[in-house]
C-alpha atoms as a PDB file:
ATOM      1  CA  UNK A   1      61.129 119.756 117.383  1.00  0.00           C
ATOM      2  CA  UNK A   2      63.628 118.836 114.767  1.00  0.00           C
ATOM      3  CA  UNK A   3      62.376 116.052 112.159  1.00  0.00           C
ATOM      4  CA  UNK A   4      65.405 114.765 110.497  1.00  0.00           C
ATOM      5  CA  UNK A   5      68.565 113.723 111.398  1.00  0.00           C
ATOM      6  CA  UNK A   6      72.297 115.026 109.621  1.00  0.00           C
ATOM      7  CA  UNK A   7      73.555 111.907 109.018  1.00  0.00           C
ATOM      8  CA  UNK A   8      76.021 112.739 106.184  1.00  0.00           C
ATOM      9  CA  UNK A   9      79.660 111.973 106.020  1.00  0.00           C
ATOM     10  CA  UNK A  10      79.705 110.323 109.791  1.00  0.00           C
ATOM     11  CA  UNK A  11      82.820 108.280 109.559  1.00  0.00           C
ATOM     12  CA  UNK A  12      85.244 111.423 108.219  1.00  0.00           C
ATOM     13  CA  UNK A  13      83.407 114.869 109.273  1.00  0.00           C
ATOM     14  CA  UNK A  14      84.677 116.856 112.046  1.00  0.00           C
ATOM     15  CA  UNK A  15      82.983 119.019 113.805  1.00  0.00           C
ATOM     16  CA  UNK A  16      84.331 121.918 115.728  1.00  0.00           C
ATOM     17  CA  UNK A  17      83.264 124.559 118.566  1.00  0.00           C
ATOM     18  CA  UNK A  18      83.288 127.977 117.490  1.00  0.00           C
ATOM     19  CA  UNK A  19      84.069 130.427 120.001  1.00  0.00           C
ATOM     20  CA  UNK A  20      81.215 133.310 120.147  1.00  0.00           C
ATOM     21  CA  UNK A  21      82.131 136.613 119.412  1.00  0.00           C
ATOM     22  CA  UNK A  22      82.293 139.017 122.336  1.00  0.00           C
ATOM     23  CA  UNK A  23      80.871 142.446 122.086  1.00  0.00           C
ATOM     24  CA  UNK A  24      83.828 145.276 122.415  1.00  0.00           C
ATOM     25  CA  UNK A  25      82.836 148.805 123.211  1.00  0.00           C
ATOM     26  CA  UNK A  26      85.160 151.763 123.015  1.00  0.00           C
ATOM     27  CA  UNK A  27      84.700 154.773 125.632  1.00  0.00           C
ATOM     28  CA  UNK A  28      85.105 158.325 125.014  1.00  0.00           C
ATOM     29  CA  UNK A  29      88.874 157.969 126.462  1.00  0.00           C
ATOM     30  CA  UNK A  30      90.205 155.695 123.439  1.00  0.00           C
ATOM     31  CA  UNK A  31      90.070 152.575 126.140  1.00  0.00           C
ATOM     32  CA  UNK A  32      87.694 149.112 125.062  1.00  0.00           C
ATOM     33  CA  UNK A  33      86.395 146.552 127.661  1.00  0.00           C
ATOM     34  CA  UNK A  34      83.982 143.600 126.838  1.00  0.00           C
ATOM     35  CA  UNK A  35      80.655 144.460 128.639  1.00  0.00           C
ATOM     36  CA  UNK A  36      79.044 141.138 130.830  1.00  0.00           C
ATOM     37  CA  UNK A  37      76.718 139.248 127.769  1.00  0.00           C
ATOM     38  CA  UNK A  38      73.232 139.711 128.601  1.00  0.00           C
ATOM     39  CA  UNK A  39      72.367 136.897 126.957  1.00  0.00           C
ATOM     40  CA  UNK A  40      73.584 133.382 127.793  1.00  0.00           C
ATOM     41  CA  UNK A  41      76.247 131.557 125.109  1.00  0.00           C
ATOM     42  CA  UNK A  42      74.623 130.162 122.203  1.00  0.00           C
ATOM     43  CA  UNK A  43      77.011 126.726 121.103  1.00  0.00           C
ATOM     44  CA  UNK A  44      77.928 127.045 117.395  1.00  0.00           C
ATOM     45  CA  UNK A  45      79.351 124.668 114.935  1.00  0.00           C
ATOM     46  CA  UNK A  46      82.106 123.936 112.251  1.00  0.00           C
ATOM     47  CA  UNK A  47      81.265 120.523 110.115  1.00  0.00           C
ATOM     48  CA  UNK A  48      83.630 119.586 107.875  1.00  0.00           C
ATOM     49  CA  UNK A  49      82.096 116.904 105.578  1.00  0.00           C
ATOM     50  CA  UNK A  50      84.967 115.066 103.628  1.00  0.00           C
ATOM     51  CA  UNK A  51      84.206 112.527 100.891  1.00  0.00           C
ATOM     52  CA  UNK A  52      81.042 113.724  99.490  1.00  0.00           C
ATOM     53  CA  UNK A  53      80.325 113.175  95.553  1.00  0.00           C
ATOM     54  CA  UNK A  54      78.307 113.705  93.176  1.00  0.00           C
ATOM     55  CA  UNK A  55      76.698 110.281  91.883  1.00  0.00           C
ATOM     56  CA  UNK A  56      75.394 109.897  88.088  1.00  0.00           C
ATOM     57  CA  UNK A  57      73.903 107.772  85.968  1.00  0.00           C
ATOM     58  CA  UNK A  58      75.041 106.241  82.825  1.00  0.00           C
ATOM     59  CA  UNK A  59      72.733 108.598  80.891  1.00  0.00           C
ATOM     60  CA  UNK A  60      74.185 111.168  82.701  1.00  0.00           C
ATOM     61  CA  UNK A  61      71.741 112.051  85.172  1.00  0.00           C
ATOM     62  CA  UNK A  62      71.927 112.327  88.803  1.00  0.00           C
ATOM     63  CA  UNK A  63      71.778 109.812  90.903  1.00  0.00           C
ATOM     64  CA  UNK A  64      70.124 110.225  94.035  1.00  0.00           C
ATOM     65  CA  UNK A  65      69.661 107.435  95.902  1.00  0.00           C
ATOM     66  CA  UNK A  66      73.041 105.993  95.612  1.00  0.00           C
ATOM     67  CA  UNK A  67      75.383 105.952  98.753  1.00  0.00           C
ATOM     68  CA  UNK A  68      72.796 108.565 100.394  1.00  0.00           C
ATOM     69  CA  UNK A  69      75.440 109.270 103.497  1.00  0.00           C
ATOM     70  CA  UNK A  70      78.165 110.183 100.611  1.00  0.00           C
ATOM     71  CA  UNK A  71      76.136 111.818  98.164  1.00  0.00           C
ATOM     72  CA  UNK A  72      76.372 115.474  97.514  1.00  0.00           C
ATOM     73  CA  UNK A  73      72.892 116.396  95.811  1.00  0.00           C
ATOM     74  CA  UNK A  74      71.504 114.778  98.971  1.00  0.00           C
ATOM     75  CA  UNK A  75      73.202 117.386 101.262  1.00  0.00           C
ATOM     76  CA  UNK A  76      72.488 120.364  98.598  1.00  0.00           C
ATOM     77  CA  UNK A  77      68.762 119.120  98.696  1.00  0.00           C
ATOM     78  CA  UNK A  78      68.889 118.358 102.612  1.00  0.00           C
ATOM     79  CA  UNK A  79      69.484 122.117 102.618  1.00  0.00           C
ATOM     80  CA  UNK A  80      66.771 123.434 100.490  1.00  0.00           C
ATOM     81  CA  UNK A  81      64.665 122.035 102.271  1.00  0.00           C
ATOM     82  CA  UNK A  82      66.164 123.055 105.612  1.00  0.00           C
ATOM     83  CA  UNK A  83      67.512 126.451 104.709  1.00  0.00           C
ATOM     84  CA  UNK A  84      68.198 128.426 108.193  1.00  0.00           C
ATOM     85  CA  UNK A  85      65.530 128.504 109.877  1.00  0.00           C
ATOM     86  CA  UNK A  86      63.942 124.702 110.195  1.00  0.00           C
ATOM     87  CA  UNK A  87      65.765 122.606 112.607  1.00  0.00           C
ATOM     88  CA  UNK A  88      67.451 119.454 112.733  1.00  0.00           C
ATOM     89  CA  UNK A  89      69.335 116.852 114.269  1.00  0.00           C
ATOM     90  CA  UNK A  90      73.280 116.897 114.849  1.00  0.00           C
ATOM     91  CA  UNK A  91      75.194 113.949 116.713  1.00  0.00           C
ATOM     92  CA  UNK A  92      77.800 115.059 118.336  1.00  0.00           C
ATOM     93  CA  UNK A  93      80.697 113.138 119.885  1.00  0.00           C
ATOM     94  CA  UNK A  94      80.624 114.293 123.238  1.00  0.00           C
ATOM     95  CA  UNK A  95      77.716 116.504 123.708  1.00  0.00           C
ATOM     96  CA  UNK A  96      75.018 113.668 122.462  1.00  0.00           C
ATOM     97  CA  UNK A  97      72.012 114.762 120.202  1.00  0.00           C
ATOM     98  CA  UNK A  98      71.822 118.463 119.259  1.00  0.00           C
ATOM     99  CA  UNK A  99      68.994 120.156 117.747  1.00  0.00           C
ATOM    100  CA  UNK A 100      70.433 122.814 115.467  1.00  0.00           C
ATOM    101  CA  UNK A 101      69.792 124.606 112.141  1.00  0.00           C
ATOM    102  CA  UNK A 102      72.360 125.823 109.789  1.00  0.00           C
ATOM    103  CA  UNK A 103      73.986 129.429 110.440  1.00  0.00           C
ATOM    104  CA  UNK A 104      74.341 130.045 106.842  1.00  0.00           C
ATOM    105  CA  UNK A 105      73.999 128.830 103.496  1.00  0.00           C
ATOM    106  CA  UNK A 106      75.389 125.551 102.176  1.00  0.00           C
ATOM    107  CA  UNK A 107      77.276 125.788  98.691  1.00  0.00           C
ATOM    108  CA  UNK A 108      77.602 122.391  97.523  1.00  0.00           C
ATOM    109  CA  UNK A 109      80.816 122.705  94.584  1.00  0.00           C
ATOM    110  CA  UNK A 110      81.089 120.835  91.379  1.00  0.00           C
ATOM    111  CA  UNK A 111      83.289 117.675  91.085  1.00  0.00           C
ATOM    112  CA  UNK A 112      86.759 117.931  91.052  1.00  0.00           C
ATOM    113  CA  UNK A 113      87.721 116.997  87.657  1.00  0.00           C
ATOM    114  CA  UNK A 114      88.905 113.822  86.687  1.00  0.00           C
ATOM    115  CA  UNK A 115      87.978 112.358  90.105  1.00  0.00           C
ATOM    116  CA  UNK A 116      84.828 110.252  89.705  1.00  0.00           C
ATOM    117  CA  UNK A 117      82.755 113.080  91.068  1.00  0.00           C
ATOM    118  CA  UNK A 118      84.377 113.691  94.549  1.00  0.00           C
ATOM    119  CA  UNK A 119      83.969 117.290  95.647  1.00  0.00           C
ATOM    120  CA  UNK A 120      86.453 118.898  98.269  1.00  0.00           C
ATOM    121  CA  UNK A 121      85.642 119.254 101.733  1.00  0.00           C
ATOM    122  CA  UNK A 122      82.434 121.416 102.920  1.00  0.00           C
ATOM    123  CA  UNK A 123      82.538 123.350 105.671  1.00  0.00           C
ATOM    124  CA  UNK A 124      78.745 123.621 107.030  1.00  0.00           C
ATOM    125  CA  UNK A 125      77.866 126.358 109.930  1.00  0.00           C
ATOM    126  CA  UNK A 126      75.465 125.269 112.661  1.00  0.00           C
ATOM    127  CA  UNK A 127      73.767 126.985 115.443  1.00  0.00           C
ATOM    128  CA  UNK A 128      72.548 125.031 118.321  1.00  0.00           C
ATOM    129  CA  UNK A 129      68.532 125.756 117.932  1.00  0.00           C
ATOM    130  CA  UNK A 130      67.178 124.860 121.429  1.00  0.00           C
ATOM    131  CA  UNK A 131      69.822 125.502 124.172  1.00  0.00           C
ATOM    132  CA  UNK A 132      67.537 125.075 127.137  1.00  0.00           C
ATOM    133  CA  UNK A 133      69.162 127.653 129.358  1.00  0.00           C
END
């Protein structure tokens, strides 16, 4: 049972469908056909999180509390602390509350320069965790 929720970036993240990739075999006479899946379709998603920064301190230092949906070392730590294999929460627009976990790792970038520490957009993989068949 997933824990936390992904709250970040919910007014300007998108989140896409991926389409699964199909097996293709190749017979001995040069031909390829897509076998039936043995397994049932497993929903995965593209996040786009737009608007993230990273928040400092007048010393310098990080801030992490401030603007928490916004703030970038609050995704990078959401992450570490995630990685792939502990689920989480996802809401999606049509298909409600998902439980998911991330489908690969999550590379937070530096500030672009000049801009008051607003990174570019992330693109986050997720893999629906508990399907229910």
């Amino acid at each position: 049972m997933a824990e936390f929720d992904f709250n970040f970036c919910e007014n300007s993240r998108v989140i896409e469908t991926l389409a699964p990739e199909e097996t293709v075999i190749r017979d001995f006479n040069g031909w390829d056909y897509t076998p039936n899946p043995i397994l049932p379709y497993r929903r995965r998603f593209k996040v786009t999180l737009e608007g993230l920064r990273w928040y400092t301190r007048a010393n310098g230092s990080i801030d992490t509390g401030h603007n928490p949906d916004y703030n970038a070392y609050r995704l990078e730590d959401f992450y570490a602390r995630h990685r792939r294999h502990k689920p989480f929460n996802l809401a999606h627009p049509w298909l409600g509350f998902l439980e998911v976990r991330f489908d690969g790792p999550v590379n937070v970038p530096k500030a672009i320069p000049n801009s008051g520490g607003l990174i570019e957009s992330v693109e986050v993989t997720m893999i629906h965790h508990n399907p229910r068949y």
